[in-house]
C-alpha atoms as a PDB file:
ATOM      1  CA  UNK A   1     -22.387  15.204 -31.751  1.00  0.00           C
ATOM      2  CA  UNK A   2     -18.961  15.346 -32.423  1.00  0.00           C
ATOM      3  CA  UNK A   3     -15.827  12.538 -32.488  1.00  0.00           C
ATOM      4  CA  UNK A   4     -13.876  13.504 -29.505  1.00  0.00           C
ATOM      5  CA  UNK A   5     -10.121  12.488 -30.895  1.00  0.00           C
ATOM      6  CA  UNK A   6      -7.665  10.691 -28.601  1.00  0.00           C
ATOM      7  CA  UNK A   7      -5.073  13.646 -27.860  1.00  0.00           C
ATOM      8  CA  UNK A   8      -1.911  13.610 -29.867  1.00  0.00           C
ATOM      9  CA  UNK A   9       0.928  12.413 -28.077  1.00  0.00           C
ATOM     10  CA  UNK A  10       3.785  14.344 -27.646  1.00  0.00           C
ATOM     11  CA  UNK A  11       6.806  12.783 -29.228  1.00  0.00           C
ATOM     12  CA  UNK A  12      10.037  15.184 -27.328  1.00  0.00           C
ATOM     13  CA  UNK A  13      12.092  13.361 -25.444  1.00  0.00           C
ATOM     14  CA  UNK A  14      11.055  13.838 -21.421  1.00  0.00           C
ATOM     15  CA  UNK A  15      14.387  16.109 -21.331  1.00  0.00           C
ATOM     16  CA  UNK A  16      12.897  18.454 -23.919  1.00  0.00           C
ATOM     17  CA  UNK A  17       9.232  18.574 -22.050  1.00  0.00           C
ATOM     18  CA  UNK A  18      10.250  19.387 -18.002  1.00  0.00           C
ATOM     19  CA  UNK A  19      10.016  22.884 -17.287  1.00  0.00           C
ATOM     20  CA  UNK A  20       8.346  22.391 -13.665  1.00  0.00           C
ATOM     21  CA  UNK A  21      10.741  25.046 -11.383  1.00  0.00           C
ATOM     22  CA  UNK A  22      10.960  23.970  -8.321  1.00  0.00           C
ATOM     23  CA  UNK A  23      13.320  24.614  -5.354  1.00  0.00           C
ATOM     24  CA  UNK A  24      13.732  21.378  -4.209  1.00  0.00           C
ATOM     25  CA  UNK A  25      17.479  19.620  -4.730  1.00  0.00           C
ATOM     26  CA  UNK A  26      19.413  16.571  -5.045  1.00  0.00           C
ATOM     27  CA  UNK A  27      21.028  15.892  -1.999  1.00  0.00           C
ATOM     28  CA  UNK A  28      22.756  12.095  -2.745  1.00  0.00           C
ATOM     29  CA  UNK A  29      22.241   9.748  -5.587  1.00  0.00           C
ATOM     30  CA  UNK A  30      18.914   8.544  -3.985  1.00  0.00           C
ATOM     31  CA  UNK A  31      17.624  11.858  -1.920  1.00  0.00           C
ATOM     32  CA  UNK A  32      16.719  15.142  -2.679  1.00  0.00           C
ATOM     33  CA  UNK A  33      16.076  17.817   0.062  1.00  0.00           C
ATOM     34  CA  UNK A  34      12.668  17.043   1.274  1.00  0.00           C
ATOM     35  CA  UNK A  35      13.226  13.057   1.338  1.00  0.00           C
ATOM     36  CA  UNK A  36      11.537  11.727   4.368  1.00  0.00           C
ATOM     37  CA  UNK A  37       9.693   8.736   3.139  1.00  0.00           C
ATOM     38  CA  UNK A  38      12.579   6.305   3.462  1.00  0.00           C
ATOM     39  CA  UNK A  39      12.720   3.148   0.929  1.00  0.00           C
ATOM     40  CA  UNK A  40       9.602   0.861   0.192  1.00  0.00           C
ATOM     41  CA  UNK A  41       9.160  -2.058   2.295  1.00  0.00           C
ATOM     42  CA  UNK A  42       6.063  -3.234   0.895  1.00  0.00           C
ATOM     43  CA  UNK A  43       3.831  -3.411  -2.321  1.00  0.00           C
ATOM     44  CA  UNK A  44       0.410  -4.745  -2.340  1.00  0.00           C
ATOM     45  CA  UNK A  45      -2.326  -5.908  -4.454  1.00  0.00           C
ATOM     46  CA  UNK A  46      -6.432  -4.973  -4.462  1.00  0.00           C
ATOM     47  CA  UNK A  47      -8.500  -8.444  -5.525  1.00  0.00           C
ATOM     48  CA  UNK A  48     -11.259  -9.735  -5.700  1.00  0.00           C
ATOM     49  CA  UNK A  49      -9.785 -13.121  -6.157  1.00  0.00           C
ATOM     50  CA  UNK A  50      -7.053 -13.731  -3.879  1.00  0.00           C
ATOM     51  CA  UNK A  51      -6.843 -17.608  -4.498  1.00  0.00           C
ATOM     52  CA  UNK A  52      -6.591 -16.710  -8.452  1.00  0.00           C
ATOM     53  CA  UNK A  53      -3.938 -13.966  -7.563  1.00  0.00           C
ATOM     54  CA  UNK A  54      -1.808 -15.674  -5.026  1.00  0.00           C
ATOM     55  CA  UNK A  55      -0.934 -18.346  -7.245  1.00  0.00           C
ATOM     56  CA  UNK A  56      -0.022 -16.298  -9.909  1.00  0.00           C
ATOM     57  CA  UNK A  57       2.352 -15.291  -7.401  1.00  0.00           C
ATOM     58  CA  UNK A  58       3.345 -18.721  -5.778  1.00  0.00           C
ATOM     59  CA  UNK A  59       4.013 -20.170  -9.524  1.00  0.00           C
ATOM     60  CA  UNK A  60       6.570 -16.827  -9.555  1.00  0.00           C
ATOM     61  CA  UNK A  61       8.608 -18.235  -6.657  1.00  0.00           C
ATOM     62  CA  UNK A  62       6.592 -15.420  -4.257  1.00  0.00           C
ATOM     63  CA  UNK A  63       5.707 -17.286  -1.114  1.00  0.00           C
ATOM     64  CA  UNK A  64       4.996 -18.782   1.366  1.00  0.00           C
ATOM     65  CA  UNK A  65       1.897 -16.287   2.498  1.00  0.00           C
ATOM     66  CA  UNK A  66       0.412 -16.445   5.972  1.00  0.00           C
ATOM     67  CA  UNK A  67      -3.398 -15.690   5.258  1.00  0.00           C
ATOM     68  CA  UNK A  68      -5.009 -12.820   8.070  1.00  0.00           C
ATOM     69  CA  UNK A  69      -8.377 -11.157   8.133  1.00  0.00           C
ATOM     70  CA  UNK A  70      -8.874  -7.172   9.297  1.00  0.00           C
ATOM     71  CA  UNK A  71     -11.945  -7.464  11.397  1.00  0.00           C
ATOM     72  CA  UNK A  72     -13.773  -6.380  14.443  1.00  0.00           C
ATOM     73  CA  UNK A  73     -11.427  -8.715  16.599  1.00  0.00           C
ATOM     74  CA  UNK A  74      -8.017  -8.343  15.019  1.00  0.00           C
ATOM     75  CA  UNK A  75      -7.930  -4.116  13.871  1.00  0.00           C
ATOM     76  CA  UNK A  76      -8.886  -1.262  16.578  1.00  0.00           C
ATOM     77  CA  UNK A  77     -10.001   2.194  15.328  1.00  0.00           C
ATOM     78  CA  UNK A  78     -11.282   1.208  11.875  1.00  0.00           C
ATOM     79  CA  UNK A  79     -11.412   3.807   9.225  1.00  0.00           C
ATOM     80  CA  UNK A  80     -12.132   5.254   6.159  1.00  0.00           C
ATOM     81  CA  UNK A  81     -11.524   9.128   4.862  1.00  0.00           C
ATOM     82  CA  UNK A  82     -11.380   9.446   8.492  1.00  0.00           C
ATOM     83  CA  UNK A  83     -14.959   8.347   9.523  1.00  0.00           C
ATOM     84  CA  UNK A  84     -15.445   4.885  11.205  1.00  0.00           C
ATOM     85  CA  UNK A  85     -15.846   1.961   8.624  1.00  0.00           C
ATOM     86  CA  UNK A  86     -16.128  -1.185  10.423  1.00  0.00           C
ATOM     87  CA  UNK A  87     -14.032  -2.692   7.669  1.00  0.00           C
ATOM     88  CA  UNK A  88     -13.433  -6.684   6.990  1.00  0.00           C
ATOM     89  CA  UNK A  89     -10.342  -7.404   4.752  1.00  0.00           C
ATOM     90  CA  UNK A  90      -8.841 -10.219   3.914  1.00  0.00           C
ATOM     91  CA  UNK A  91      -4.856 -10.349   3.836  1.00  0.00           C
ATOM     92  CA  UNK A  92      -2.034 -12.178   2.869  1.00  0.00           C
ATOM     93  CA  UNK A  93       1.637 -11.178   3.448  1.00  0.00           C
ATOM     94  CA  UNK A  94       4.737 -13.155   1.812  1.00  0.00           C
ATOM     95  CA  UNK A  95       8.457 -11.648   2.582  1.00  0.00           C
ATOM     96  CA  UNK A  96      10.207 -11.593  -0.947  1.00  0.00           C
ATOM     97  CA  UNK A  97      13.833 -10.421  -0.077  1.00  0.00           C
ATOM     98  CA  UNK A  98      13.592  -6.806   1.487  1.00  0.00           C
ATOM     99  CA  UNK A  99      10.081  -6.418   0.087  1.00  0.00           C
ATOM    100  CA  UNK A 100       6.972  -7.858   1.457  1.00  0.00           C
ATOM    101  CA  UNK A 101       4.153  -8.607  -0.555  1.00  0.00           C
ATOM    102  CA  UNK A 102       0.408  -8.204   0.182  1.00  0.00           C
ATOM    103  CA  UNK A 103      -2.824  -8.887  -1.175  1.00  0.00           C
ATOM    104  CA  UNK A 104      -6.165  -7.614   0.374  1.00  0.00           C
ATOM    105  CA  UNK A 105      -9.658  -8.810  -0.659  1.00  0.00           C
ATOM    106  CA  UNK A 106     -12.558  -5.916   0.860  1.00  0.00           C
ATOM    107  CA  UNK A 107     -15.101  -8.078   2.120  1.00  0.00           C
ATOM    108  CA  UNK A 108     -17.004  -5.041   3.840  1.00  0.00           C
ATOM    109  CA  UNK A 109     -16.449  -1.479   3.517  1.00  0.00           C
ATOM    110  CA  UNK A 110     -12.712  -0.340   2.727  1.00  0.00           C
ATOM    111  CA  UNK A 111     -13.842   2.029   0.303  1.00  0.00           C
ATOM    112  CA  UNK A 112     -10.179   2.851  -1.124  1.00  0.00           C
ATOM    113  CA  UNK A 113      -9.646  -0.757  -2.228  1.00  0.00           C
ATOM    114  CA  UNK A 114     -13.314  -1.339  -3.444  1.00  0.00           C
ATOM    115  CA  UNK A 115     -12.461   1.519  -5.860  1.00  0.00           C
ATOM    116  CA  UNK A 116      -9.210  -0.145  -7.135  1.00  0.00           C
ATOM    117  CA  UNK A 117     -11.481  -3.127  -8.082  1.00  0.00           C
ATOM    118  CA  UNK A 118     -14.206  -0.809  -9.493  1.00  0.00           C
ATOM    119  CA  UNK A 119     -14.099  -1.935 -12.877  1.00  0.00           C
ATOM    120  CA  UNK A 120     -11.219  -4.546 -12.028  1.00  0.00           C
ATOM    121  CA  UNK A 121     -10.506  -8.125 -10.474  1.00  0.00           C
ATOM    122  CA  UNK A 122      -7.229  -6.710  -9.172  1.00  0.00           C
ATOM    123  CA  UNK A 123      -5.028  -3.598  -9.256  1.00  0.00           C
ATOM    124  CA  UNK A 124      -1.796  -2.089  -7.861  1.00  0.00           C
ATOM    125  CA  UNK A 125      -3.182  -0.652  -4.621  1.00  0.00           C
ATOM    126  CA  UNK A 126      -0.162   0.945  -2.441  1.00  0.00           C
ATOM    127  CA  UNK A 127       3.610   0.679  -1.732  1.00  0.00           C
ATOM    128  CA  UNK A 128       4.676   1.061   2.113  1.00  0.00           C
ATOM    129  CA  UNK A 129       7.737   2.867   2.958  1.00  0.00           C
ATOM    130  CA  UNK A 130       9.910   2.517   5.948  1.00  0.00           C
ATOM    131  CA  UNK A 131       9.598   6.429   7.465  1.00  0.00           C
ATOM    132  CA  UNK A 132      13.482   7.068   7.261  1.00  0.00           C
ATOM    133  CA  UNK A 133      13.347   6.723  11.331  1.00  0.00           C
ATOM    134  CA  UNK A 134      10.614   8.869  11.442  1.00  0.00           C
ATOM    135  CA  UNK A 135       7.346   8.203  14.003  1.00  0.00           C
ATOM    136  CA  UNK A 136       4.437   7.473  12.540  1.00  0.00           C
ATOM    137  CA  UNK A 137       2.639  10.468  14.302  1.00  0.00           C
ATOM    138  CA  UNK A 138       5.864  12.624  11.974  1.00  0.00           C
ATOM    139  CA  UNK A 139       5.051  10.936   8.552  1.00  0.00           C
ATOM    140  CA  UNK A 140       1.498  11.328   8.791  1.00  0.00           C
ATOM    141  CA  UNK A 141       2.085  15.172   9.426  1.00  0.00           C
ATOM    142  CA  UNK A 142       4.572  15.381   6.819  1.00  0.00           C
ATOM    143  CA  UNK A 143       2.233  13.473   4.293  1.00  0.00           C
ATOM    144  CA  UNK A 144      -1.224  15.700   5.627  1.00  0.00           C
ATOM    145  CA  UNK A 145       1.145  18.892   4.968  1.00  0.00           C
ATOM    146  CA  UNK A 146       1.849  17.869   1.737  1.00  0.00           C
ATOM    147  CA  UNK A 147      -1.665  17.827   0.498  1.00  0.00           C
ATOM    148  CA  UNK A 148      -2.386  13.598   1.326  1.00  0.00           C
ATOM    149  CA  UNK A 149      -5.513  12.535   2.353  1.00  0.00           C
ATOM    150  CA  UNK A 150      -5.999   9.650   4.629  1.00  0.00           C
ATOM    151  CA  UNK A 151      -7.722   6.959   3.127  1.00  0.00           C
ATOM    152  CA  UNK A 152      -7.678   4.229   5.010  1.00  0.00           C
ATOM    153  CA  UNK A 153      -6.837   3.193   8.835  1.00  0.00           C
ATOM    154  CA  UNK A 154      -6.633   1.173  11.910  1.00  0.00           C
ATOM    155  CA  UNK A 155      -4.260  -0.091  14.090  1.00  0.00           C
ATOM    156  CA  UNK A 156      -3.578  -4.377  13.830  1.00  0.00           C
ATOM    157  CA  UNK A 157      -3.288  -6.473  16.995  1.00  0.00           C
ATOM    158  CA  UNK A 158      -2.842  -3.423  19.040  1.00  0.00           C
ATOM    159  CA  UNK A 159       0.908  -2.851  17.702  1.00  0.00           C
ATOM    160  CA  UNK A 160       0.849  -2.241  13.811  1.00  0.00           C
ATOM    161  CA  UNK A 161      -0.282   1.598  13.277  1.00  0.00           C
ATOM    162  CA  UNK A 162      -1.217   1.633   9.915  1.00  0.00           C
ATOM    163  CA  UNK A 163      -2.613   4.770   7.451  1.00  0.00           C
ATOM    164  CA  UNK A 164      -2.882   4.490   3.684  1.00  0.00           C
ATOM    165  CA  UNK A 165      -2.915   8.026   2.099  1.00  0.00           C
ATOM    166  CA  UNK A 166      -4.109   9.270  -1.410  1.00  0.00           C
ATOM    167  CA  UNK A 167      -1.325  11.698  -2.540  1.00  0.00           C
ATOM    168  CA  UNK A 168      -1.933  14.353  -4.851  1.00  0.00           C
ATOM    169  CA  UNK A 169      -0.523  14.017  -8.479  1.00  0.00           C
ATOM    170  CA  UNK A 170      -0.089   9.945  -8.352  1.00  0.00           C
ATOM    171  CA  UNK A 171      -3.919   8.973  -9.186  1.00  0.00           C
ATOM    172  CA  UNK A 172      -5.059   5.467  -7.852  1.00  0.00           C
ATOM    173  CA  UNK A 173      -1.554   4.521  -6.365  1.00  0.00           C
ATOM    174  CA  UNK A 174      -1.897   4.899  -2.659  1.00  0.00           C
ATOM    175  CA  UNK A 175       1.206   5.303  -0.243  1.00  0.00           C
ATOM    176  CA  UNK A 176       0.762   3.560   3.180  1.00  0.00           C
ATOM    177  CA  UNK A 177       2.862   4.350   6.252  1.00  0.00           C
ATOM    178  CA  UNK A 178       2.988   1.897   9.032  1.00  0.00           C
ATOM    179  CA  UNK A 179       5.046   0.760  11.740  1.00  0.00           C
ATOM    180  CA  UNK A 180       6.225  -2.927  13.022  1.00  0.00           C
ATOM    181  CA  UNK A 181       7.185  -3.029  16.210  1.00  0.00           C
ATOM    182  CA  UNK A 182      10.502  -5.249  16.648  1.00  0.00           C
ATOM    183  CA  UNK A 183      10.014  -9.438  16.520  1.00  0.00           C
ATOM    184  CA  UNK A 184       6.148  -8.752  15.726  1.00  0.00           C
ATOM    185  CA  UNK A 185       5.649 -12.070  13.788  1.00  0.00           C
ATOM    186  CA  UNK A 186       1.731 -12.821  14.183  1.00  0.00           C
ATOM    187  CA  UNK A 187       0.465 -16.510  13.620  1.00  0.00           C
ATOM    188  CA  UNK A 188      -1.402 -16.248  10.615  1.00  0.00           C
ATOM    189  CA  UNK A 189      -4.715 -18.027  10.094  1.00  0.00           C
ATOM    190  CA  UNK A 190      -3.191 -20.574   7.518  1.00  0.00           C
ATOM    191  CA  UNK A 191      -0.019 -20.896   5.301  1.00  0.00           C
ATOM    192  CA  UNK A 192      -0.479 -20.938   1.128  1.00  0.00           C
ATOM    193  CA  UNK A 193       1.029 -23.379  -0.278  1.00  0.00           C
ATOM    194  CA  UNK A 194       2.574 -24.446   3.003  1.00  0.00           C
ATOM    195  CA  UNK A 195       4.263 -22.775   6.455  1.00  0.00           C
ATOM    196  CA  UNK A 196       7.952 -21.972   6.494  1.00  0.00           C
ATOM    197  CA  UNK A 197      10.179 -24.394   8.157  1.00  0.00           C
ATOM    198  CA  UNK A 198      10.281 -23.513  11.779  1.00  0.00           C
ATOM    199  CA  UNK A 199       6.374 -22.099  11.825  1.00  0.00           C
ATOM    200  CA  UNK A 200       4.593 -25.265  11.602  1.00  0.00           C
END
């Protein structure tokens, strides 16, 4: 049997090595002519250990985070890969500026996240984006006609729409499109460390 060796890296600067042709333009300093996904809104976090993880976070200055679960009572229309996965998550959103940040623990099912932990106590899972004004029925047609696959689904509280999608050409990072319907501010189960002034 042979040594398989590690392939040698190739030292040209990224300027030298891009020869993909495509027909596909700038159109501002941040757009190009098939923009449609709009600027991320949130970035989120597969564990296993969302105590260990959240206060990695916390002792950042990332917080407060209202703790939820994704269960038979709280998401209609469970999914995965487009077959029914009656799904339990646990979640946990904290607003960090523009960005929000989430963590979700698979406690049944979810197959996409229970892959991010494969071999892993936590991963990057997906960044949301905000759709550019687009419905959510238009992003998950533009994101289906551009080779995604939906990974993961449901729809929280009857309000949030929500689809994660496996993109082709960006491995284990997942995009997620969903929409928040204006002044939706859910109770959460509990606050970590504490609740914001004004939600006690």
């Amino acid at each position: 049997m042979q040594d398989r060796q590690a392939p040698q890296p190739d030292l040209r600067p990224l300027a030298e090595r891009i020869t993909i042709a495509t027909d596909i333009s700038a159109t501002g300093l941040d757009t190009l002519s098939n923009s449609f996904l709009g600027v991320p809104v949130e970035i989120c976090i597969a564990t296993r250990s969302p105590e260990t993880t959240m206060k990695a976070l916390v002792d950042l200055g990332i917080g407060p985070w209202g703790l939820y679960q994704f269960n038979e009572r709280t998401v209609s229309d469970r999914r995965s890969y487009g077959e029914p996965d009656p799904y339990v998550i646990n979640v946990a959103f904290a607003q960090n500026g523009p960005i929000i940040w989430e963590l979700m623990e698979p406690v049944v099912g979810a197959g996409t996240l229970q892959q991010a932990l494969e071999d892993r106590e936590q991963a990057l899972h997906h960044v949301a984006f905000d759709g550019s004004g687009l419905t959510i029925e238009e992003r998950r047609k533009e994101l289906l006609d551009r080779g995604a696959r939906p990974a993961l689904s449901g729809t929280w509280l009857d309000q949030v729409p929500f689809t994660f999608f496996e993109t082709p050409g960006l491995g284990p990072v997942i995009l997620e499109s969903y929409v928040f319907p204006a002044n939706f501010v859910p109770e959460p189960d509990a606050w970590y460390p504490g609740p914001p002034p004004g939600r006690e």
